[in-house]
N, C-alpha and C. Protein backbone atom coordinates (compact mmCIF):
# COMPACT_ATOMS: atom_id res chain seq x y z
N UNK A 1 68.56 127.90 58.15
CA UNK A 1 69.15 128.42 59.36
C UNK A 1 68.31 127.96 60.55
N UNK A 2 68.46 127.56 61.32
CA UNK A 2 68.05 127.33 62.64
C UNK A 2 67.84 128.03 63.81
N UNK A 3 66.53 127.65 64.21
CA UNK A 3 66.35 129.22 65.42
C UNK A 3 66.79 128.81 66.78
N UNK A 4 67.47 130.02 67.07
CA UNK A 4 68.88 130.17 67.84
C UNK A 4 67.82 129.77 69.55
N UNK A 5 66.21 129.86 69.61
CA UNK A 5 65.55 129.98 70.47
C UNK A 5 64.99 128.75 70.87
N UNK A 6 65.27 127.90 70.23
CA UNK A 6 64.45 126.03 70.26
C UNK A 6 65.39 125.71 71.32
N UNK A 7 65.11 124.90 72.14
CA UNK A 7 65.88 124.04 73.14
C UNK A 7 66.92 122.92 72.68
N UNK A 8 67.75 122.72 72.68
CA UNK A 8 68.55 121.98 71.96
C UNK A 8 68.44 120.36 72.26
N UNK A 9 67.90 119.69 71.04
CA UNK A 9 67.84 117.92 71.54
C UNK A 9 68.89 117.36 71.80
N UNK A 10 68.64 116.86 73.16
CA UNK A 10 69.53 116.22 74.10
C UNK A 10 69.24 115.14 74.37
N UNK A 11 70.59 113.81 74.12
CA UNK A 11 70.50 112.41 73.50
C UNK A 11 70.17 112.31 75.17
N UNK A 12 68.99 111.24 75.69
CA UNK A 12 69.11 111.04 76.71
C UNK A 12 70.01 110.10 77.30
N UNK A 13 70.66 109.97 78.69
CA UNK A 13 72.02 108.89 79.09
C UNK A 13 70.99 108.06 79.91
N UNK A 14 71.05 106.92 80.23
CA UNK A 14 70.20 106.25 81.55
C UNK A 14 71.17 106.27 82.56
N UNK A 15 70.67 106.56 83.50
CA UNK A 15 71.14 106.45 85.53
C UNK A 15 72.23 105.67 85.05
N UNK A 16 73.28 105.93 85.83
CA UNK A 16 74.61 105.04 86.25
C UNK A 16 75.44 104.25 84.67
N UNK A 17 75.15 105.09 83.42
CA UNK A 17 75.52 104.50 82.21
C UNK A 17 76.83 105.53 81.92
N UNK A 18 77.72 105.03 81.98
CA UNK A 18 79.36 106.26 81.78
C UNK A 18 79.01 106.63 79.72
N UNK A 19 79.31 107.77 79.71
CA UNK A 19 78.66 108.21 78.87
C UNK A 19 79.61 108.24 77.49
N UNK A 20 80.84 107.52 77.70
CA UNK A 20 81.89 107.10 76.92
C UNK A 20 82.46 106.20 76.88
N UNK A 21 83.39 105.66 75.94
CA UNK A 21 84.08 104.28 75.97
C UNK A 21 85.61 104.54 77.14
N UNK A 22 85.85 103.37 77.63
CA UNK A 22 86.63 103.72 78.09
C UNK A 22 88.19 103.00 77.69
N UNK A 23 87.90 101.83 77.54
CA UNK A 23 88.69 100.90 76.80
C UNK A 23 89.25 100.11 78.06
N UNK A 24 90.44 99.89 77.77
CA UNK A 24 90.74 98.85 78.86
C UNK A 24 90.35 97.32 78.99
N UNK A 25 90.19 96.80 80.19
CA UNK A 25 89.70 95.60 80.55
C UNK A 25 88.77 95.57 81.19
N UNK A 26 87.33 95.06 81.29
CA UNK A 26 86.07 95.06 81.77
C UNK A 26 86.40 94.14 82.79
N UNK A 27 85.44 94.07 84.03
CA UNK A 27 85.37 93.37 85.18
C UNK A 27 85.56 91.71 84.94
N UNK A 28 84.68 90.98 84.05
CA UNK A 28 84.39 90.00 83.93
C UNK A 28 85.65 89.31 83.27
N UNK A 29 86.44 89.93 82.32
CA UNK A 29 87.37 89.24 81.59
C UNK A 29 88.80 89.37 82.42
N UNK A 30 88.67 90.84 83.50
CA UNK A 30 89.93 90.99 84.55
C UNK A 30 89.94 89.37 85.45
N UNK A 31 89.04 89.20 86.04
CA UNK A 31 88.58 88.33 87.20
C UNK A 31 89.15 87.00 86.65
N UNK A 32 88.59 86.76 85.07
CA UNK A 32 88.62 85.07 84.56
C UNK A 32 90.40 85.46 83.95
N UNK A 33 91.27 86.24 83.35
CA UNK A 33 92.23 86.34 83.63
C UNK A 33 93.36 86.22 84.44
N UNK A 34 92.90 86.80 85.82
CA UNK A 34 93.50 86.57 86.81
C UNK A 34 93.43 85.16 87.58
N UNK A 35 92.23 84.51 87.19
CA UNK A 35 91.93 82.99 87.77
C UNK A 35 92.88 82.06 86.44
N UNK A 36 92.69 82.53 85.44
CA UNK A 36 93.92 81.94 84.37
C UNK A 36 95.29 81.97 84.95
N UNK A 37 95.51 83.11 85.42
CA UNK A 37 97.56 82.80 85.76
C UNK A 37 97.83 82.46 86.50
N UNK A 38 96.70 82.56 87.75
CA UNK A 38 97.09 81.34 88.86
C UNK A 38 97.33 80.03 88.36
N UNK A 39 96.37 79.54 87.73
CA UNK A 39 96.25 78.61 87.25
C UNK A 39 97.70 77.89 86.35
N UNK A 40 98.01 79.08 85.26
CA UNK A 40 99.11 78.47 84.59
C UNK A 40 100.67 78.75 85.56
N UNK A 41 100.43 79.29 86.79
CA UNK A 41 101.39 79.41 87.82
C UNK A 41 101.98 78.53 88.37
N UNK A 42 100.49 77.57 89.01
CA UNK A 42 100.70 76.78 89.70
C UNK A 42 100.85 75.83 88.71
N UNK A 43 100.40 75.54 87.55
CA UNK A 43 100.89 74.34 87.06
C UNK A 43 102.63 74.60 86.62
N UNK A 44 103.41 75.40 86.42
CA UNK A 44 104.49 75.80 86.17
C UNK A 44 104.95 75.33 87.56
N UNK A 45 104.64 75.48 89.04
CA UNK A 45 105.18 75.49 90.10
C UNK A 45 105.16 73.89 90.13
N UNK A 46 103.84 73.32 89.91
CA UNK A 46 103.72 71.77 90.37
C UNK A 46 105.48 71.07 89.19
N UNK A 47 105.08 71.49 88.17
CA UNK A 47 106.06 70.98 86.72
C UNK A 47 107.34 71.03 87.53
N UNK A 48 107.99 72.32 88.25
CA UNK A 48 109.28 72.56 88.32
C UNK A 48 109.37 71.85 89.77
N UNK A 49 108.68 71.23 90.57
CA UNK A 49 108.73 70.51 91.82
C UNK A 49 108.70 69.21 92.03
N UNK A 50 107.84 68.71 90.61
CA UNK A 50 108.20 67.58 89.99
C UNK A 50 109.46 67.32 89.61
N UNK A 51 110.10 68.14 88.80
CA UNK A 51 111.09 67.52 88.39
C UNK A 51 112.23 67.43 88.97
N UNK A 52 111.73 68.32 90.04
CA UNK A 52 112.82 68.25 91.34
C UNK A 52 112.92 67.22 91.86
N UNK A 53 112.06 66.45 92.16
CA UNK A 53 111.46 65.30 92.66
C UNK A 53 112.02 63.67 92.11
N UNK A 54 111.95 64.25 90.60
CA UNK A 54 112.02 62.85 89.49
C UNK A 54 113.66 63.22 88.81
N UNK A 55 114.52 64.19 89.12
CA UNK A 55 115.59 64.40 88.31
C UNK A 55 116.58 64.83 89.28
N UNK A 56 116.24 64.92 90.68
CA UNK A 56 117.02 65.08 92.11
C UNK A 56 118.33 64.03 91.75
N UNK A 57 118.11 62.59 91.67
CA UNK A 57 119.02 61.49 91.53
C UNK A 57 120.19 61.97 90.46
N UNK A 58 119.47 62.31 89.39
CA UNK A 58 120.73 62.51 88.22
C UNK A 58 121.46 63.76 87.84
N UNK A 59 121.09 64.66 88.64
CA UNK A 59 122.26 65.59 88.52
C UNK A 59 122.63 66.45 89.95
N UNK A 60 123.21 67.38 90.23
CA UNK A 60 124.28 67.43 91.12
C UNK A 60 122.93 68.30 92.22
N UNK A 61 123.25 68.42 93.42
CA UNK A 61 122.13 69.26 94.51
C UNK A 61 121.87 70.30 93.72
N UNK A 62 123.38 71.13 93.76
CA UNK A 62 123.22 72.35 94.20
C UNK A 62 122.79 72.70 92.22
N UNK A 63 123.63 72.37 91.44
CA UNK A 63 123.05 72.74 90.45
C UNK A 63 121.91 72.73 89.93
N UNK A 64 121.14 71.68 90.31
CA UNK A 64 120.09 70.89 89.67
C UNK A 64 118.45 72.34 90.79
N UNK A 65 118.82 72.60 92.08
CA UNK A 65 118.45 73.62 92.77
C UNK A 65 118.33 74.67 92.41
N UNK A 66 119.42 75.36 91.61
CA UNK A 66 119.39 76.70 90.86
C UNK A 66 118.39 76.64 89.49
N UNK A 67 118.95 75.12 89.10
CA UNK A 67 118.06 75.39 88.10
C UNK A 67 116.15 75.80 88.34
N UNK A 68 116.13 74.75 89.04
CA UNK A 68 114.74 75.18 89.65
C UNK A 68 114.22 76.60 90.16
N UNK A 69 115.07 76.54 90.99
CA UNK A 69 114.87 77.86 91.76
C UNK A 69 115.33 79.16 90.54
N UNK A 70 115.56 79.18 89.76
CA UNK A 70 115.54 79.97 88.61
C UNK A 70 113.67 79.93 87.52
N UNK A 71 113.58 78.69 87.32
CA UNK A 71 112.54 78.66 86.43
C UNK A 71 111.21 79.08 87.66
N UNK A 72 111.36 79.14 89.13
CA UNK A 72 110.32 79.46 89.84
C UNK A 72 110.70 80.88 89.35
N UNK A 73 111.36 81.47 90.23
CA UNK A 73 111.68 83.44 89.92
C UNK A 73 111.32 83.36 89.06
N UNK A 74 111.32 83.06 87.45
CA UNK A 74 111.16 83.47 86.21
C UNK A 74 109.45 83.46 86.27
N UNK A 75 108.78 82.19 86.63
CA UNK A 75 107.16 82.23 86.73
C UNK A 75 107.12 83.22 87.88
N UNK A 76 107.45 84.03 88.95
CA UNK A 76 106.44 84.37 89.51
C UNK A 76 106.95 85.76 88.98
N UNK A 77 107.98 86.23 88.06
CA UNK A 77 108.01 87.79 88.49
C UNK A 77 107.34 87.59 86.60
N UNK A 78 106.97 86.62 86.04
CA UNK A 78 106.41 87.14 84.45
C UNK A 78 104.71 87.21 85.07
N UNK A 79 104.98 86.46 86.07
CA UNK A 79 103.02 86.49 86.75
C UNK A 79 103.10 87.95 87.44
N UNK A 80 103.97 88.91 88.01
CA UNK A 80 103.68 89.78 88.78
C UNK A 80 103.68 90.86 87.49
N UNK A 81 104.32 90.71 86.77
CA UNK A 81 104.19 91.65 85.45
C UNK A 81 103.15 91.64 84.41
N UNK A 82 102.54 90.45 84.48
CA UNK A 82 101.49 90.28 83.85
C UNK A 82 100.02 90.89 84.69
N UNK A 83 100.30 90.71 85.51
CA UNK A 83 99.26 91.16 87.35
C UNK A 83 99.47 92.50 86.79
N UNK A 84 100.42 93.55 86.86
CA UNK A 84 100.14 94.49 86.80
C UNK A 84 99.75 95.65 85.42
N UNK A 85 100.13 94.42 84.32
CA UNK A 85 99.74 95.53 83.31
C UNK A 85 97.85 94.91 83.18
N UNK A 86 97.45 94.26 83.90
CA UNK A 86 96.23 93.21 83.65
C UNK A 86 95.62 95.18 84.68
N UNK A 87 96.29 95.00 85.91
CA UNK A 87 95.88 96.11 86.86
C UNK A 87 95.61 97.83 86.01
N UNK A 88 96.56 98.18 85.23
CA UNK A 88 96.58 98.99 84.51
C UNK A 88 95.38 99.05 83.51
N UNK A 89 95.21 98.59 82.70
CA UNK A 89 94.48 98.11 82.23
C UNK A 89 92.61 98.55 82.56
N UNK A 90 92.65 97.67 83.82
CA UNK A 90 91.35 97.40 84.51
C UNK A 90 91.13 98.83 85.04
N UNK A 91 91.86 99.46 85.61
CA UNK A 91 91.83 101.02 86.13
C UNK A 91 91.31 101.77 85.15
N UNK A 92 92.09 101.58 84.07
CA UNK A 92 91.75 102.65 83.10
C UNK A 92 90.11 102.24 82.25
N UNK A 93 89.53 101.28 82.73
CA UNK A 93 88.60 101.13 82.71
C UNK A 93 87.54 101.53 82.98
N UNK A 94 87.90 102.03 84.20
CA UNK A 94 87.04 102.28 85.49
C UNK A 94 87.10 104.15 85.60
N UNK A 95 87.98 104.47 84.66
CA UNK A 95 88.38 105.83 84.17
C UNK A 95 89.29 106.67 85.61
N UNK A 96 90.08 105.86 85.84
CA UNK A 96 90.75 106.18 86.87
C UNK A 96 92.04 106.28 86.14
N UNK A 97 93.45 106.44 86.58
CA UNK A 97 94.79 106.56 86.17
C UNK A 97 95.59 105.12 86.51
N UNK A 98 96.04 104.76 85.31
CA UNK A 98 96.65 103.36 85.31
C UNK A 98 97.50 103.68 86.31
N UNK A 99 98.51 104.41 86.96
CA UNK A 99 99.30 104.80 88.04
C UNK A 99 98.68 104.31 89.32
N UNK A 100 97.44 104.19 89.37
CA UNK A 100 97.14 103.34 90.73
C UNK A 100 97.28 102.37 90.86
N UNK A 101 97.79 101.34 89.57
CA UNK A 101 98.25 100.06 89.97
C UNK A 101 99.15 99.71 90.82
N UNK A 102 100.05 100.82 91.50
CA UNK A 102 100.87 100.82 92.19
C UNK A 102 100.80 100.85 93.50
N UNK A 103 99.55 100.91 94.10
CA UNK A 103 98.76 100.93 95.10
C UNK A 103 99.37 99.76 95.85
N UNK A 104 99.32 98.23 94.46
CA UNK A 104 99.68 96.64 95.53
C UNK A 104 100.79 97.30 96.28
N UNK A 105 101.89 98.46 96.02
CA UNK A 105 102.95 97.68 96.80
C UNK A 105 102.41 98.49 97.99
N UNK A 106 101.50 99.36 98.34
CA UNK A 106 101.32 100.00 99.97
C UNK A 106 100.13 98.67 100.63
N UNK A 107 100.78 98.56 101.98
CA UNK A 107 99.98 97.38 102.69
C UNK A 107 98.63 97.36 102.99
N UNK A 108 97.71 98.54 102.92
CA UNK A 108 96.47 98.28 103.30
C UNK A 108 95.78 99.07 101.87
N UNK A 109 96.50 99.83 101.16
CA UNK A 109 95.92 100.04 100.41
C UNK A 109 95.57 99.55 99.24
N UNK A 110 96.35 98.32 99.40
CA UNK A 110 96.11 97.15 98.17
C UNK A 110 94.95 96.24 98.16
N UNK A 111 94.63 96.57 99.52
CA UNK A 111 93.00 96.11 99.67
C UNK A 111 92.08 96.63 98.92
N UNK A 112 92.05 98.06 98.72
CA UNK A 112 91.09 98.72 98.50
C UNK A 112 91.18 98.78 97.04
N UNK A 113 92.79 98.72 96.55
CA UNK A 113 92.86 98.75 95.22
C UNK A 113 92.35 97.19 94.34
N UNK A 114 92.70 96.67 95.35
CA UNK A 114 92.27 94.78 94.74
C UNK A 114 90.41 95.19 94.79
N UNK A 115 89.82 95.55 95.42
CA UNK A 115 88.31 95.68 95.93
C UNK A 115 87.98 96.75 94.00
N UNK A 116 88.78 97.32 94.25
CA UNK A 116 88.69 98.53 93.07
C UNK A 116 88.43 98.14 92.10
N UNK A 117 89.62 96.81 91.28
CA UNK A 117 89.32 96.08 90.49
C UNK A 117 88.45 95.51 90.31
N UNK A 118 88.40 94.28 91.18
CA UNK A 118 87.00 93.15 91.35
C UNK A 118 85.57 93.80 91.26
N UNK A 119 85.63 94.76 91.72
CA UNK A 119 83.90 95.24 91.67
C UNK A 119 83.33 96.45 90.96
N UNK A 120 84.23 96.94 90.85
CA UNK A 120 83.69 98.65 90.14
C UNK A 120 83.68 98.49 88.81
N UNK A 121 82.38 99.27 88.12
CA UNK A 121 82.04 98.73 86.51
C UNK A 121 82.80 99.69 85.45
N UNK A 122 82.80 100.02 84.39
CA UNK A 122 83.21 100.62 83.57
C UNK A 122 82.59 102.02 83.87
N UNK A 123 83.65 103.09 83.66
CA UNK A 123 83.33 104.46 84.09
C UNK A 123 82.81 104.36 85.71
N UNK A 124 83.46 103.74 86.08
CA UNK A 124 82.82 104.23 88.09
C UNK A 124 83.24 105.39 88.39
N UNK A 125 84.34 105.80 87.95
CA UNK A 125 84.90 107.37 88.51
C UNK A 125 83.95 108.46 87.91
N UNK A 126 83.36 108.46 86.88
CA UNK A 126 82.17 109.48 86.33
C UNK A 126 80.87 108.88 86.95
N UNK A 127 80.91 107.73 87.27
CA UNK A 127 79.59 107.45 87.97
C UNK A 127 79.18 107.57 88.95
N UNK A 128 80.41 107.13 89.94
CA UNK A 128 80.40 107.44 91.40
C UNK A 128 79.69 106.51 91.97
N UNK A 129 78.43 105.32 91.30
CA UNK A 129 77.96 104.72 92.22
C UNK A 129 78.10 102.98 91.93
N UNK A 130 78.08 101.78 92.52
CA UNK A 130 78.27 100.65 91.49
C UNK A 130 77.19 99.91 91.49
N UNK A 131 77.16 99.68 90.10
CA UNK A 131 75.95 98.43 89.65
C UNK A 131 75.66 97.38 90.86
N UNK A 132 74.49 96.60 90.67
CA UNK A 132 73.83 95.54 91.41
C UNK A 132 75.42 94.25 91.31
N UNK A 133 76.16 94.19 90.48
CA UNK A 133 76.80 93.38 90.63
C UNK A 133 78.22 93.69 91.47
N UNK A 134 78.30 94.72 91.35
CA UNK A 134 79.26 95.44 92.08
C UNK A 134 79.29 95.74 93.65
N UNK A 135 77.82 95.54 94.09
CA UNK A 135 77.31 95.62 95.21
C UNK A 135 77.70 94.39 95.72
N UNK A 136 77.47 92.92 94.97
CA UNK A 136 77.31 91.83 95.73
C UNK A 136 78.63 91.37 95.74
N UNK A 137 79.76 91.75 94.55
CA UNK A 137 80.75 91.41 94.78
C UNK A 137 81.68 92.30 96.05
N UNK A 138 81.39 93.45 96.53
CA UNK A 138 81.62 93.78 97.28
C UNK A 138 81.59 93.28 98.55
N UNK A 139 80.23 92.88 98.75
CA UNK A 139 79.87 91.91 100.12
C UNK A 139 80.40 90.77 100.07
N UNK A 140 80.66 90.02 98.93
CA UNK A 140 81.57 88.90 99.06
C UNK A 140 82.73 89.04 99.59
N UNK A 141 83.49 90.15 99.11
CA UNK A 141 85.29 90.82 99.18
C UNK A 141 85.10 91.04 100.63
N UNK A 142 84.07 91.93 101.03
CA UNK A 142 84.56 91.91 102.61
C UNK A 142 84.47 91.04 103.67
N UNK A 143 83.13 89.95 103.06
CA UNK A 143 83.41 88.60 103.81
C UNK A 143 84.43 88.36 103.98
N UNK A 144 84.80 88.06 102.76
CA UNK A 144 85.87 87.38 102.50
C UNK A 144 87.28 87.54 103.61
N UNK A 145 87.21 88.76 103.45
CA UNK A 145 88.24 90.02 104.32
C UNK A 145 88.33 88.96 105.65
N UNK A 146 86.92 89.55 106.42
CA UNK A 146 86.56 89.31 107.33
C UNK A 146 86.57 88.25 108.14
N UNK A 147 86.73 87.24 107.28
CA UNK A 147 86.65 85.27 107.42
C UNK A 147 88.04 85.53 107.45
N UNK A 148 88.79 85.82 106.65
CA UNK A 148 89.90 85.56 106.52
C UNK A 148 91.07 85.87 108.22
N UNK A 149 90.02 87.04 108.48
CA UNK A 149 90.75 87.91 110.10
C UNK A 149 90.37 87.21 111.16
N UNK A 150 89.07 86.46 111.11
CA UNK A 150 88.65 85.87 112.13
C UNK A 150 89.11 84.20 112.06
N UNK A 151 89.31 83.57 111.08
CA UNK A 151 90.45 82.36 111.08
C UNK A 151 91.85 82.69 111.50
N UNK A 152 92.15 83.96 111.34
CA UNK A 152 93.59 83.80 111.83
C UNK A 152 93.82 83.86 113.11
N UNK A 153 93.02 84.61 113.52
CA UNK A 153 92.73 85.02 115.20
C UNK A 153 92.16 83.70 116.00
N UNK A 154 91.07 83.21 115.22
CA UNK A 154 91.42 81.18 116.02
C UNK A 154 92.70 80.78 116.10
N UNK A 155 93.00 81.13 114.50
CA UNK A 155 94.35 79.46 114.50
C UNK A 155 95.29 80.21 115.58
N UNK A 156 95.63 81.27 115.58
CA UNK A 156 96.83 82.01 116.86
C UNK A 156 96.44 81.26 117.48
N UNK A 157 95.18 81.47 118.04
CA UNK A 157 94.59 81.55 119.73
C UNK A 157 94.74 80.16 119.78
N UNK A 158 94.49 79.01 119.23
CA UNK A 158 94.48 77.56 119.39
C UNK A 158 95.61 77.01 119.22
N UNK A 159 96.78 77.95 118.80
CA UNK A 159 98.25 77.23 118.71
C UNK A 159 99.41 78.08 120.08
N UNK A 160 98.77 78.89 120.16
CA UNK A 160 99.70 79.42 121.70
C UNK A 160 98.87 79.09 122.55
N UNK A 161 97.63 78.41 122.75
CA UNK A 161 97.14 78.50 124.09
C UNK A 161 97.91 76.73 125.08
N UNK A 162 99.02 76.14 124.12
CA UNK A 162 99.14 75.57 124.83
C UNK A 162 100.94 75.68 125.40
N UNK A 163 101.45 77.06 124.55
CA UNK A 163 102.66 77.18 124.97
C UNK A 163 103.82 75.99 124.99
């Protein structure tokens, strides 16, 4: 029997370690995923623009157009479905509710949800704080942001300033 008066041994956790599995998709394999379907996107896009290109002559405009313009819709909405169960996924990683993947369709909040993905480690919602890598990818994302606001605000300014 065991005395009810001993302090009970307690497995120690280290700082910022989520103290369960979470399952899902980890940061590193979300990121090289998502750089994969661009990838097989655009080669699907280059393929079907090509052959627009090389098979224009032998069959009719408008048909030969649909066809294309069919096999594009088909790549981008199997890429937006693939985007979001990839999103699902990665959330529930992060021990949040796969339901926030739904975030892309609100306009500013898809920032924060894209930021969510890319940088926050496994268990961030029990952790609350993010790893050294999570930090730097952060500062990249808002560069990024940031470059992105201040090129647009040139190219305006240098294409109306001559009316």
């Amino acid at each position: 029997m065991e005395n009810p008066y001993v302090t009970p041994q307690v497995r120690s956790v280290a700082a910022g370690t989520p103290s369960r599995h979470y399952g899902g998709m980890r940061r590193l394999s979300y990121i090289l995923s998502i750089i994969g379907m661009y990838v097989v996107l655009g080669l699907v896009l280059v393929y079907a623009f090509s052959q627009m290109s090389i098979d224009s002559t032998r069959q009719t405009g408008e048909a030969f157009a649909a066809q294309v313009g069919i096999t594009v819709l088909a790549a981008v909405i199997l890429f937006l479905i693939a985007a979001l169960v990839l999103a699902v996924l990665r959330f529930r990683n992060q021990g949040s509710s796969g339901w926030m993947a739904l975030l892309f369709i609100v306009p500013v909040a898809n920032l924060w949800a894209m930021w969510r993905l890319v940088a926050c480690q496994e268990g961030y919602k029990d952790v609350g704080h993010l790893d050294r890598a999570g930090k730097i990818i952060t500062w990249v994302y808002v560069g990024l942001i940031v470059l992105s606001f201040v090129g647009n605000i040139i190219t305006e300014t240098s294409t109306n300033s001559g009316y």
